[in-house]
Structures are given as structure tokens and as C-alpha cells.
PDB file of N, CA and C in Angstrom:
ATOM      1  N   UNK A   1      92.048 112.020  19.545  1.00  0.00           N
ATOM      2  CA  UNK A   1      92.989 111.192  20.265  1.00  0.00           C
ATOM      3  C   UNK A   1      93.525 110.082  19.364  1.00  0.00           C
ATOM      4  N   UNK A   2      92.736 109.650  18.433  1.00  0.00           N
ATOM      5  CA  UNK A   2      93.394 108.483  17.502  1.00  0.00           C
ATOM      6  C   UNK A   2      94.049 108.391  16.575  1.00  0.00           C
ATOM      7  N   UNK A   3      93.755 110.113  16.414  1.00  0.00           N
ATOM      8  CA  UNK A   3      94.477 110.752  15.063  1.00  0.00           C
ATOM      9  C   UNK A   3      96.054 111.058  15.508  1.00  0.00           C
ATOM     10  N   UNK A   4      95.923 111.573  17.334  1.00  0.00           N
ATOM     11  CA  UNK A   4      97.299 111.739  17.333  1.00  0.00           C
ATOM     12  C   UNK A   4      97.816 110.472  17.840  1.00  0.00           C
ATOM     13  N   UNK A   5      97.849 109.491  18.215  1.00  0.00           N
ATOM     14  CA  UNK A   5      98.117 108.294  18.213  1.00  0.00           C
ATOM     15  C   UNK A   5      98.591 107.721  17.075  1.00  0.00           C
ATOM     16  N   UNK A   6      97.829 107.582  15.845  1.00  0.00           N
ATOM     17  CA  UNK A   6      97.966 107.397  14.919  1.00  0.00           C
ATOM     18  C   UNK A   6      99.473 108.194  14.288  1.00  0.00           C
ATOM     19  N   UNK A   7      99.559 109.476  14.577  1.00  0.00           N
ATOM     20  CA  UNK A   7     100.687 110.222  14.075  1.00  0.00           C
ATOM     21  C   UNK A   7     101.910 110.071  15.031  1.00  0.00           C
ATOM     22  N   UNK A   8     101.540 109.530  16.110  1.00  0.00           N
ATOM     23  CA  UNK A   8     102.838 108.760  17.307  1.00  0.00           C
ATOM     24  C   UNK A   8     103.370 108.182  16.170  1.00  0.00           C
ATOM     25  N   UNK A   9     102.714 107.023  16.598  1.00  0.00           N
ATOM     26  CA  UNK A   9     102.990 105.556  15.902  1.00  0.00           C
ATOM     27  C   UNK A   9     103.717 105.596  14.612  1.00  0.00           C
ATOM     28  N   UNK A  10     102.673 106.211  13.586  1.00  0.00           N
ATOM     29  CA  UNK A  10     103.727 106.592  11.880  1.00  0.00           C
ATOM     30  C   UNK A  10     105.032 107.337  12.368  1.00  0.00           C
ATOM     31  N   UNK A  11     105.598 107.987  13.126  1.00  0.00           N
ATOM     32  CA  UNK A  11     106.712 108.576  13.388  1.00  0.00           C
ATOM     33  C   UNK A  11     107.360 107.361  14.043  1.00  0.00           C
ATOM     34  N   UNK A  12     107.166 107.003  15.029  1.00  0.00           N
ATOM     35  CA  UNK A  12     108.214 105.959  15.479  1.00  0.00           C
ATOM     36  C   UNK A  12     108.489 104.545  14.054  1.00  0.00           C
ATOM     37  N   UNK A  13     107.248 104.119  13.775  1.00  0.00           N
ATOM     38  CA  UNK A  13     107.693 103.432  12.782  1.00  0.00           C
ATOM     39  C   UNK A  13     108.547 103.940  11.283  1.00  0.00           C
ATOM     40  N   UNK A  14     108.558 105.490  11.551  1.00  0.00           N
ATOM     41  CA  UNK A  14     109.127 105.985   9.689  1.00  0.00           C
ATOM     42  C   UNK A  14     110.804 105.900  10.847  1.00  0.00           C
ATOM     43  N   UNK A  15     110.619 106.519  11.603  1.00  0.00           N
ATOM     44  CA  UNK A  15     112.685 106.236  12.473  1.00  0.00           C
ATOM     45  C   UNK A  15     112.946 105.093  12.940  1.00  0.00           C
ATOM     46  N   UNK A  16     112.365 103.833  13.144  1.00  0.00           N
ATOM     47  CA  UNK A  16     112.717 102.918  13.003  1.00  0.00           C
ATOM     48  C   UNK A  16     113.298 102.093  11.634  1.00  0.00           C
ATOM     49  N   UNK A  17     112.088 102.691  10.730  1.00  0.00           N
ATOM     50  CA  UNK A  17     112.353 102.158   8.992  1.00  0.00           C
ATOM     51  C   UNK A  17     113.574 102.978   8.726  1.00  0.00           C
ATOM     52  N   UNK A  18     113.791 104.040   9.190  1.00  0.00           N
ATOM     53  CA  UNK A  18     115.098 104.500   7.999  1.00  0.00           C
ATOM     54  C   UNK A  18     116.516 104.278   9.474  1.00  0.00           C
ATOM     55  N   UNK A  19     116.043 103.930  10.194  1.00  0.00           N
ATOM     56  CA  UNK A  19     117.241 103.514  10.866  1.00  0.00           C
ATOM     57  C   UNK A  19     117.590 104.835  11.988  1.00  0.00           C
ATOM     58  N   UNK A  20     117.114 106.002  11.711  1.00  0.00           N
ATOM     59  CA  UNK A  20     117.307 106.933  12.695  1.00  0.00           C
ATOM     60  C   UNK A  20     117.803 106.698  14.230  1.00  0.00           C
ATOM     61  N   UNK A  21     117.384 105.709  14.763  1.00  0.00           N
ATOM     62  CA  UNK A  21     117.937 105.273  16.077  1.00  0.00           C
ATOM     63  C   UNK A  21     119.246 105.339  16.035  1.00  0.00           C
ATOM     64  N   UNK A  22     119.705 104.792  15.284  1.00  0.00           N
ATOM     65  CA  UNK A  22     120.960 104.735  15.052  1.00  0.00           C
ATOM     66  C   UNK A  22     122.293 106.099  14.965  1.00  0.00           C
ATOM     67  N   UNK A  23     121.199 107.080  14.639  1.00  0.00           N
ATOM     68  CA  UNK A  23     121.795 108.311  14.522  1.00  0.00           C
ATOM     69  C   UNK A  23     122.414 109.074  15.530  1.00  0.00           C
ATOM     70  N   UNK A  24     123.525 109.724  15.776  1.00  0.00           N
ATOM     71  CA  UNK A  24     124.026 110.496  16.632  1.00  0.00           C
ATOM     72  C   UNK A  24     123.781 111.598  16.711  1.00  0.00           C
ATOM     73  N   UNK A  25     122.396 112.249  17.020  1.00  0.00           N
ATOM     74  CA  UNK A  25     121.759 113.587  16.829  1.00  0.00           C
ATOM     75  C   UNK A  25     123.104 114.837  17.275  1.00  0.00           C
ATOM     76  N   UNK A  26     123.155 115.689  16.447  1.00  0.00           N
ATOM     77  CA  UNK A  26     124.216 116.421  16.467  1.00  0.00           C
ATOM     78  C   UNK A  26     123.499 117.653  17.433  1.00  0.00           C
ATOM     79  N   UNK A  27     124.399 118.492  18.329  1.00  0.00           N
ATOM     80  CA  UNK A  27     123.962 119.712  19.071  1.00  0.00           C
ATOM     81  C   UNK A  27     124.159 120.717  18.027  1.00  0.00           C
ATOM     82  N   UNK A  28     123.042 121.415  18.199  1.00  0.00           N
ATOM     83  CA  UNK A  28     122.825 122.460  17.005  1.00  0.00           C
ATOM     84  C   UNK A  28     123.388 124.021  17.939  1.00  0.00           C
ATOM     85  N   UNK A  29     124.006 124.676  17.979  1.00  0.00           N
ATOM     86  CA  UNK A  29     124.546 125.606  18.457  1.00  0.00           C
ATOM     87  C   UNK A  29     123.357 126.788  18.692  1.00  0.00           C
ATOM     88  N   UNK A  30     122.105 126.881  18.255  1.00  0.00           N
ATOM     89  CA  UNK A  30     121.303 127.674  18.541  1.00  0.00           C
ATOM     90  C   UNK A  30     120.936 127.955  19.855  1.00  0.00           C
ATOM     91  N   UNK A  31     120.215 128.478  20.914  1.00  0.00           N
ATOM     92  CA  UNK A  31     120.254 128.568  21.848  1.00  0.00           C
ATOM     93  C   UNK A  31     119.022 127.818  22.608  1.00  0.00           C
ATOM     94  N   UNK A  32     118.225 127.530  21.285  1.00  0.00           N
ATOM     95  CA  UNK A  32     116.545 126.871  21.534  1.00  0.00           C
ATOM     96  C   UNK A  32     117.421 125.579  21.903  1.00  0.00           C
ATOM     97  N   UNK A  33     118.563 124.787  21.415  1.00  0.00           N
ATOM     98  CA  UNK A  33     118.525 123.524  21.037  1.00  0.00           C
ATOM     99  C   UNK A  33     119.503 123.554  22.274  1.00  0.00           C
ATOM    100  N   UNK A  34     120.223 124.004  22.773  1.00  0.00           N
ATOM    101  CA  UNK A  34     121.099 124.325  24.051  1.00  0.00           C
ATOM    102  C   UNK A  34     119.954 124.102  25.612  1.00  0.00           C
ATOM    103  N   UNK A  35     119.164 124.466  25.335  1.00  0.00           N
ATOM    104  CA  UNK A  35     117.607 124.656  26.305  1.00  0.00           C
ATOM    105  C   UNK A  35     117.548 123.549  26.310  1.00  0.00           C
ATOM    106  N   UNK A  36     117.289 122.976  25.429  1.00  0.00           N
ATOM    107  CA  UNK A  36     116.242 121.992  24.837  1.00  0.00           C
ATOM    108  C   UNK A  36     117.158 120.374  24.207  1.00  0.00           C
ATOM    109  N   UNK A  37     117.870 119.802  24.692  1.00  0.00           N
ATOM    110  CA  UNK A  37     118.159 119.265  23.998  1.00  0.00           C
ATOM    111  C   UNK A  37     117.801 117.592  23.591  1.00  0.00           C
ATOM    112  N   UNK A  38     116.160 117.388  24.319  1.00  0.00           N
ATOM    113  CA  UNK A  38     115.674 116.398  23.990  1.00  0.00           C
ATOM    114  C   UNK A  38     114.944 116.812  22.778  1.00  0.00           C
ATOM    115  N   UNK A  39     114.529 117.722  23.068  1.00  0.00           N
ATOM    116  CA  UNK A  39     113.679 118.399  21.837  1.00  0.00           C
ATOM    117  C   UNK A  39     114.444 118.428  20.111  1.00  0.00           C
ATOM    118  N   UNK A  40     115.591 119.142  20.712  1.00  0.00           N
ATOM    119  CA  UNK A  40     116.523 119.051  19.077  1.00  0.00           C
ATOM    120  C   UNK A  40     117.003 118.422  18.709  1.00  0.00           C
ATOM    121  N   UNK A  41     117.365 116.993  19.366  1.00  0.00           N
ATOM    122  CA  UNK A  41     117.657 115.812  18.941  1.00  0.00           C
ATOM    123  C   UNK A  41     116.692 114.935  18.989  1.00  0.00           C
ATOM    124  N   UNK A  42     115.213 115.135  18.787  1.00  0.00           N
ATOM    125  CA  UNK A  42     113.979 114.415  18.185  1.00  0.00           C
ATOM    126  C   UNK A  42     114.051 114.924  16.773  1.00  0.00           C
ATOM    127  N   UNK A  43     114.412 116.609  17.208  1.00  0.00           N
ATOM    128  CA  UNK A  43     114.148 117.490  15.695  1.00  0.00           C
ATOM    129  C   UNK A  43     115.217 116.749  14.294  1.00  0.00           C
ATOM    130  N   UNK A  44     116.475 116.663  14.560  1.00  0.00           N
ATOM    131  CA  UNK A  44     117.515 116.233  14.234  1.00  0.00           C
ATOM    132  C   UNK A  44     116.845 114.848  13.888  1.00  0.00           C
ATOM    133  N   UNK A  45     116.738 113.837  14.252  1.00  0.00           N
ATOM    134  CA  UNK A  45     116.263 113.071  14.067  1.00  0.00           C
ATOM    135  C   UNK A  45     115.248 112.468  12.869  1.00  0.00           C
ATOM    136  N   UNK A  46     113.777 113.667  13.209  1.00  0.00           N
ATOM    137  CA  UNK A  46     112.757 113.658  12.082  1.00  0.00           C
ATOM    138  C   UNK A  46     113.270 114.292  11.006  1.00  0.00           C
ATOM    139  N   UNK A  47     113.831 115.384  11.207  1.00  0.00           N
ATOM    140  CA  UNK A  47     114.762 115.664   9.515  1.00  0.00           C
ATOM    141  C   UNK A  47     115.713 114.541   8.620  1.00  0.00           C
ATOM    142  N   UNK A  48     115.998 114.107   9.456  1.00  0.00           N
ATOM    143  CA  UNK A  48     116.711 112.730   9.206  1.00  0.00           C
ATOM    144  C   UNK A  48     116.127 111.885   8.227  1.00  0.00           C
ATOM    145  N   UNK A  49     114.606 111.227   9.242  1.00  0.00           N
ATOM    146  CA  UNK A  49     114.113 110.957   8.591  1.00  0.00           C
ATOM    147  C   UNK A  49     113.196 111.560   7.597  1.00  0.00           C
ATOM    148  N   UNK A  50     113.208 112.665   7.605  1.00  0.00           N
ATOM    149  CA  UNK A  50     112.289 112.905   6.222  1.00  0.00           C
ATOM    150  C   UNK A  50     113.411 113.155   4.973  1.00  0.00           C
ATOM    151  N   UNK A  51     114.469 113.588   5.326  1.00  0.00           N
ATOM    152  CA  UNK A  51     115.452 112.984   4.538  1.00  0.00           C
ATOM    153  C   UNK A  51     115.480 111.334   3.419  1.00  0.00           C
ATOM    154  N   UNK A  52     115.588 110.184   4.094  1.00  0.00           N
ATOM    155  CA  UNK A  52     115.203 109.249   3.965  1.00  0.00           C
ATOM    156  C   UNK A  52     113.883 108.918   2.859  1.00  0.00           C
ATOM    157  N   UNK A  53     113.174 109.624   3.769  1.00  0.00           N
ATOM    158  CA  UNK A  53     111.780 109.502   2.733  1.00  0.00           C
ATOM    159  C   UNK A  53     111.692 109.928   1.566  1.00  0.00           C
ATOM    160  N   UNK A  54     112.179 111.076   1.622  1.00  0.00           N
ATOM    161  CA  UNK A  54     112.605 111.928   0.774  1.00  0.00           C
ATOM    162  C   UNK A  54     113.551 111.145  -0.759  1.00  0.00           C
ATOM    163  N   UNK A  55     114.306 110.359  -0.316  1.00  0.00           N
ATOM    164  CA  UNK A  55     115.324 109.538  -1.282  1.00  0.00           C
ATOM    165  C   UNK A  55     114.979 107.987  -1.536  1.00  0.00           C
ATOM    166  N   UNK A  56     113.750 107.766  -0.771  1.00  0.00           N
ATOM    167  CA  UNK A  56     113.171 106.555  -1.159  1.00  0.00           C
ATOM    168  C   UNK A  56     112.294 106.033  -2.719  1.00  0.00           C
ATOM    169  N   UNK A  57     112.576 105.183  -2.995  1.00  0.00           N
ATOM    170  CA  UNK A  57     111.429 104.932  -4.208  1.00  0.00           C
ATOM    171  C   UNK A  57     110.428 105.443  -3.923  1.00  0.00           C
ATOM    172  N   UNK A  58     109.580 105.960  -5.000  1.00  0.00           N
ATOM    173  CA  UNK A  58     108.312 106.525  -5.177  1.00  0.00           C
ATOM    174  C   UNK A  58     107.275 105.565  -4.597  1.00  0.00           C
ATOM    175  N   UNK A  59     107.280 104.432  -5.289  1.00  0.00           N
ATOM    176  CA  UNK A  59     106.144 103.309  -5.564  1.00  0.00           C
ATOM    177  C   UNK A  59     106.121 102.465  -4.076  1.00  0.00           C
ATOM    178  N   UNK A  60     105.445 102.935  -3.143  1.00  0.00           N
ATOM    179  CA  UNK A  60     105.281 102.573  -2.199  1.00  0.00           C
ATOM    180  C   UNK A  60     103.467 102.526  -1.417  1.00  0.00           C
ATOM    181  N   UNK A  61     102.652 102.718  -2.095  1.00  0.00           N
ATOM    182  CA  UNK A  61     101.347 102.588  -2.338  1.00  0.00           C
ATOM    183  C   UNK A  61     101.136 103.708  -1.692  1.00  0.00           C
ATOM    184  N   UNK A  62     101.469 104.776  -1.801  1.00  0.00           N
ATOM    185  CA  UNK A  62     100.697 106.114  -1.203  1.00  0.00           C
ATOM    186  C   UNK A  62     101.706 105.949   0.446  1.00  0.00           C
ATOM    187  N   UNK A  63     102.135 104.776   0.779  1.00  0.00           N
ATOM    188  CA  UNK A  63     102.318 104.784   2.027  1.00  0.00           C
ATOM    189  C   UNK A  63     103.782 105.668   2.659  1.00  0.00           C
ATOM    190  N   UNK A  64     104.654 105.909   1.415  1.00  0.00           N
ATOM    191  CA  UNK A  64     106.054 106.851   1.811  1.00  0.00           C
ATOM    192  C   UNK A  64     104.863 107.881   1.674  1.00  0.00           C
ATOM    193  N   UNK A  65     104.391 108.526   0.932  1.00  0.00           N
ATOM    194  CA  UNK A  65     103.851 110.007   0.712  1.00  0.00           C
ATOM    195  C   UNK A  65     102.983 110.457   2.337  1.00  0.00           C
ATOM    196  N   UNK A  66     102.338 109.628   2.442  1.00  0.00           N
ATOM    197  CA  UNK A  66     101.644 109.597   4.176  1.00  0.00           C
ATOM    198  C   UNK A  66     102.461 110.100   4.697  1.00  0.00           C
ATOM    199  N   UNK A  67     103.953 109.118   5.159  1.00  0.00           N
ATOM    200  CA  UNK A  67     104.824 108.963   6.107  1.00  0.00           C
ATOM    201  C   UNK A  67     105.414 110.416   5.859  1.00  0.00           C
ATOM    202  N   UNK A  68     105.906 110.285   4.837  1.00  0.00           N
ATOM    203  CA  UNK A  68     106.471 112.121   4.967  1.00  0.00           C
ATOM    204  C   UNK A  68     105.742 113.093   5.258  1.00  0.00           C
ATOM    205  N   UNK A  69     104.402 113.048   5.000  1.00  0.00           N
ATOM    206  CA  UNK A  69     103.867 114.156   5.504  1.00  0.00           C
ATOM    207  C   UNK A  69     103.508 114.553   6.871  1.00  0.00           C
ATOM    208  N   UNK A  70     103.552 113.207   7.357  1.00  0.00           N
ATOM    209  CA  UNK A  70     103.526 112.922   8.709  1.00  0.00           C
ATOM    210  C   UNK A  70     104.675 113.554   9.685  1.00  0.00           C
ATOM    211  N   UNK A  71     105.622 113.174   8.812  1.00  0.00           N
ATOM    212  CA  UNK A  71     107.277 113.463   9.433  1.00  0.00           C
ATOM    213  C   UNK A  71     107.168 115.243   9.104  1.00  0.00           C
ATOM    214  N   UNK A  72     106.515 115.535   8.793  1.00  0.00           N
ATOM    215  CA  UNK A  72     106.744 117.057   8.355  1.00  0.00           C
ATOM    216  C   UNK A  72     106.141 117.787   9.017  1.00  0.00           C
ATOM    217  N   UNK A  73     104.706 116.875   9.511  1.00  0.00           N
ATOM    218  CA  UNK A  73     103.347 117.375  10.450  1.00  0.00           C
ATOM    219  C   UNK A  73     104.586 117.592  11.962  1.00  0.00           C
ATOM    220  N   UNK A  74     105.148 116.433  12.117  1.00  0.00           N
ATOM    221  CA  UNK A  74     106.305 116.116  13.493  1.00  0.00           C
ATOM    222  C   UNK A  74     107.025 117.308  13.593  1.00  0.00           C
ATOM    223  N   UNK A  75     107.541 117.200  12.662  1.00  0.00           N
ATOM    224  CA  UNK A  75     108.818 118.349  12.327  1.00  0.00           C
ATOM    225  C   UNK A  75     107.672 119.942  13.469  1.00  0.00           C
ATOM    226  N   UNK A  76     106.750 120.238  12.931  1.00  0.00           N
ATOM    227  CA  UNK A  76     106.195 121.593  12.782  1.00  0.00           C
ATOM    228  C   UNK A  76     105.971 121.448  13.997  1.00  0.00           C
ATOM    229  N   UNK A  77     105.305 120.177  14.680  1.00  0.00           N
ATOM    230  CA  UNK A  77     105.000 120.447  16.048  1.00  0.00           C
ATOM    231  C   UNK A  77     105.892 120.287  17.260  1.00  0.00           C
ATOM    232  N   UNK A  78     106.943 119.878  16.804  1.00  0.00           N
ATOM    233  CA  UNK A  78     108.207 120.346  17.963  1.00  0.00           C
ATOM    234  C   UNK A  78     109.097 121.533  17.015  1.00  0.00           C
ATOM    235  N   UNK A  79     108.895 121.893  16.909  1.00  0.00           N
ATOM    236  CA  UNK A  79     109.276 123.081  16.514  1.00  0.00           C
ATOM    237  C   UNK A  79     108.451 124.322  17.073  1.00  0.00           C
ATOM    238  N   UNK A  80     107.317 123.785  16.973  1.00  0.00           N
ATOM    239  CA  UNK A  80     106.033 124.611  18.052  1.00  0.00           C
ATOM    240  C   UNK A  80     106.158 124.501  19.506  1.00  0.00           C
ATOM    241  N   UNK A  81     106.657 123.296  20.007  1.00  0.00           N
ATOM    242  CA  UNK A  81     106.878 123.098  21.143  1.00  0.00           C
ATOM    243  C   UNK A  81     108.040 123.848  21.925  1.00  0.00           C
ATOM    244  N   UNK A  82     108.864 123.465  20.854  1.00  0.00           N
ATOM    245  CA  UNK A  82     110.008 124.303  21.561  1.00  0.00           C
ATOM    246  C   UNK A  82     109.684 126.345  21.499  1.00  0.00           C
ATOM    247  N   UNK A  83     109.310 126.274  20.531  1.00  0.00           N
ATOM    248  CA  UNK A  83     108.773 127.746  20.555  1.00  0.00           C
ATOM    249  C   UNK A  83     107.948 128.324  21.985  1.00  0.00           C
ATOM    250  N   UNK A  84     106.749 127.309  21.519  1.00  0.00           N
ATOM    251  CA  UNK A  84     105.860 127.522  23.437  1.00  0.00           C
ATOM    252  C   UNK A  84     106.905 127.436  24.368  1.00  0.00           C
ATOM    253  N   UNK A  85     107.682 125.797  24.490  1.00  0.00           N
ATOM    254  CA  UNK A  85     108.467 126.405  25.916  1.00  0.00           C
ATOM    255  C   UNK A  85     109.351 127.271  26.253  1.00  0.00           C
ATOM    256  N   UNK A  86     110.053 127.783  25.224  1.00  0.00           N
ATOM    257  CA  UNK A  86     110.818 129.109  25.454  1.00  0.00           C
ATOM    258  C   UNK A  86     110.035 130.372  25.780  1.00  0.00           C
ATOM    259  N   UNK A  87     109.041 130.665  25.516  1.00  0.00           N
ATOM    260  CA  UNK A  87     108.417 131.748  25.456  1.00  0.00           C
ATOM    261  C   UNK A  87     107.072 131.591  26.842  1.00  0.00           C
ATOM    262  N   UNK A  88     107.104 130.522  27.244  1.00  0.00           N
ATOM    263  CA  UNK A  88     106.335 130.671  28.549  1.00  0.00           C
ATOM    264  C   UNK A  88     106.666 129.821  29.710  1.00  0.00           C
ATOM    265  N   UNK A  89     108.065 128.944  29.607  1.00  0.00           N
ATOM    266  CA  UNK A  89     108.897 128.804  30.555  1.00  0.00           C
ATOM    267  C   UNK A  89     110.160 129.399  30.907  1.00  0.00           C
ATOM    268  N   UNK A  90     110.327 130.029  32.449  1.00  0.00           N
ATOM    269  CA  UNK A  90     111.652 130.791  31.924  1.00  0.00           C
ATOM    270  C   UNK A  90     113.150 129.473  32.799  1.00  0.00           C
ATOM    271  N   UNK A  91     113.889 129.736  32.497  1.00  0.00           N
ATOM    272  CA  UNK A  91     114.688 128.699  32.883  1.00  0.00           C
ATOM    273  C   UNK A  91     114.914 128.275  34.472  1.00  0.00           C
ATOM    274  N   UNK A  92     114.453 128.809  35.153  1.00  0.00           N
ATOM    275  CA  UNK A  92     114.193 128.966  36.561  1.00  0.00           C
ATOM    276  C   UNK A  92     113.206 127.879  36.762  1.00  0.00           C
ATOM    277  N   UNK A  93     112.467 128.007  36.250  1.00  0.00           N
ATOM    278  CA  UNK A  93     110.826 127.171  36.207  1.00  0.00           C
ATOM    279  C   UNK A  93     110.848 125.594  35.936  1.00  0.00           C
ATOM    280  N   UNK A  94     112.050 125.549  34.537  1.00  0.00           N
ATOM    281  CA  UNK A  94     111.941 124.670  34.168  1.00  0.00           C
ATOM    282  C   UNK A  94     112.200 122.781  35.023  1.00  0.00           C
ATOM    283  N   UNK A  95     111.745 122.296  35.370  1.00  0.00           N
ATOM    284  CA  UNK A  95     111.563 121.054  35.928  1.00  0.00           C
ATOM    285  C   UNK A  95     112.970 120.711  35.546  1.00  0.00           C
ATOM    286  N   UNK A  96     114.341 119.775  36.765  1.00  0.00           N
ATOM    287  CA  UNK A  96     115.221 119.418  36.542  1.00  0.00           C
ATOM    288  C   UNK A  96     115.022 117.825  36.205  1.00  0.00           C
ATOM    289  N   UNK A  97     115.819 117.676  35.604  1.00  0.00           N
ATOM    290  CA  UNK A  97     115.978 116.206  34.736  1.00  0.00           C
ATOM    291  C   UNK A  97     116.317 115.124  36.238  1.00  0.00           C
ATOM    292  N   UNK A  98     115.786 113.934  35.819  1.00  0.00           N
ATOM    293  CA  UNK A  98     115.597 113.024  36.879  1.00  0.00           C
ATOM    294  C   UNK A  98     116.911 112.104  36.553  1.00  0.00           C
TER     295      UNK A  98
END
């Protein structure tokens, strides 16, 4: 539980640091991201920022190298997510937005 807490937290703070909020997550024409489109504009988002990280100075005490890997750990698990909910929710099922 602290570990994923811990990997909350480094994600909201690496899209806050590179400014991601700010971003206008683009609709990706796929059909997962059409479903899904809180999901692909988180996704959109963490690419973003690992982008960012990606083009940052090195010399950051180990602490960019964390953060990206973190952002990459993010990346994989909504990408997993969206995988699970396509494949064991069918659109009928799915809970309407409040």
C-alpha cells in the first residue's frame, strides 16, 4: 500500500513539475481511447511527461531517473487498465458518468 502511494504521489508531482496540467490531452483515434477517454488522456499526459524527463538535465541526484521510471511503471499500468476494461467490461455494463 505505501509503495503504491508512493508511486501516486511521484506521478502527480513529475505532471505537476513538467507542467502537464497544462496540457490539452489530444483524442487518440483508436477505439480503446474513444471508450476510454479519462484513461487516454492520463495516458497522453504521462507520455508527456516522460517526455520531459526524458529532456531534462541528467544531474538531478538519482531523483529524474526514479521519476521516469516511475512515469513508465504509470504508463504500463493504464495501459493494463485499459486493456482489463475492454476485455471484461462490455459497453452495456459500463457505469455512466455522473
Amino acid at each position: 500500500m505505501k509503495q503504491t502511494l508512493a508511486l501516486v504521489a511521484s506521478i502527480v508531482l513529475v505532471i505537476a513539475l513538467t507542467g502537464s496540467s497544462n496540457f490539452i490531452a489530444a483524442q487518440s483515434s483508436t477505439p480503446d481511447a474513444q471508450k476510454q477517454p479519462d484513461m487516454s488522456s492520463a495516458l497522453d499526459r504521462l507520455r508527456e511527461a516522460q517526455k520531459s524527463l526524458e529532456a531534462a538535465t541528467h544531474d538531478k541526484g538519482g531523483h529524474r531517473a526514479k521519476a521516469l521510471k516511475l512515469v513508465k511503471e504509470a504508463i504500463a499500468e493504464v495501459e493494463q487498465g485499459i486493456h482489463f476494461d475492454d476485455i471484461h467490461t462490455t459497453r452495456q455494463e459500463k457505469p455512466k458518468a455522473k
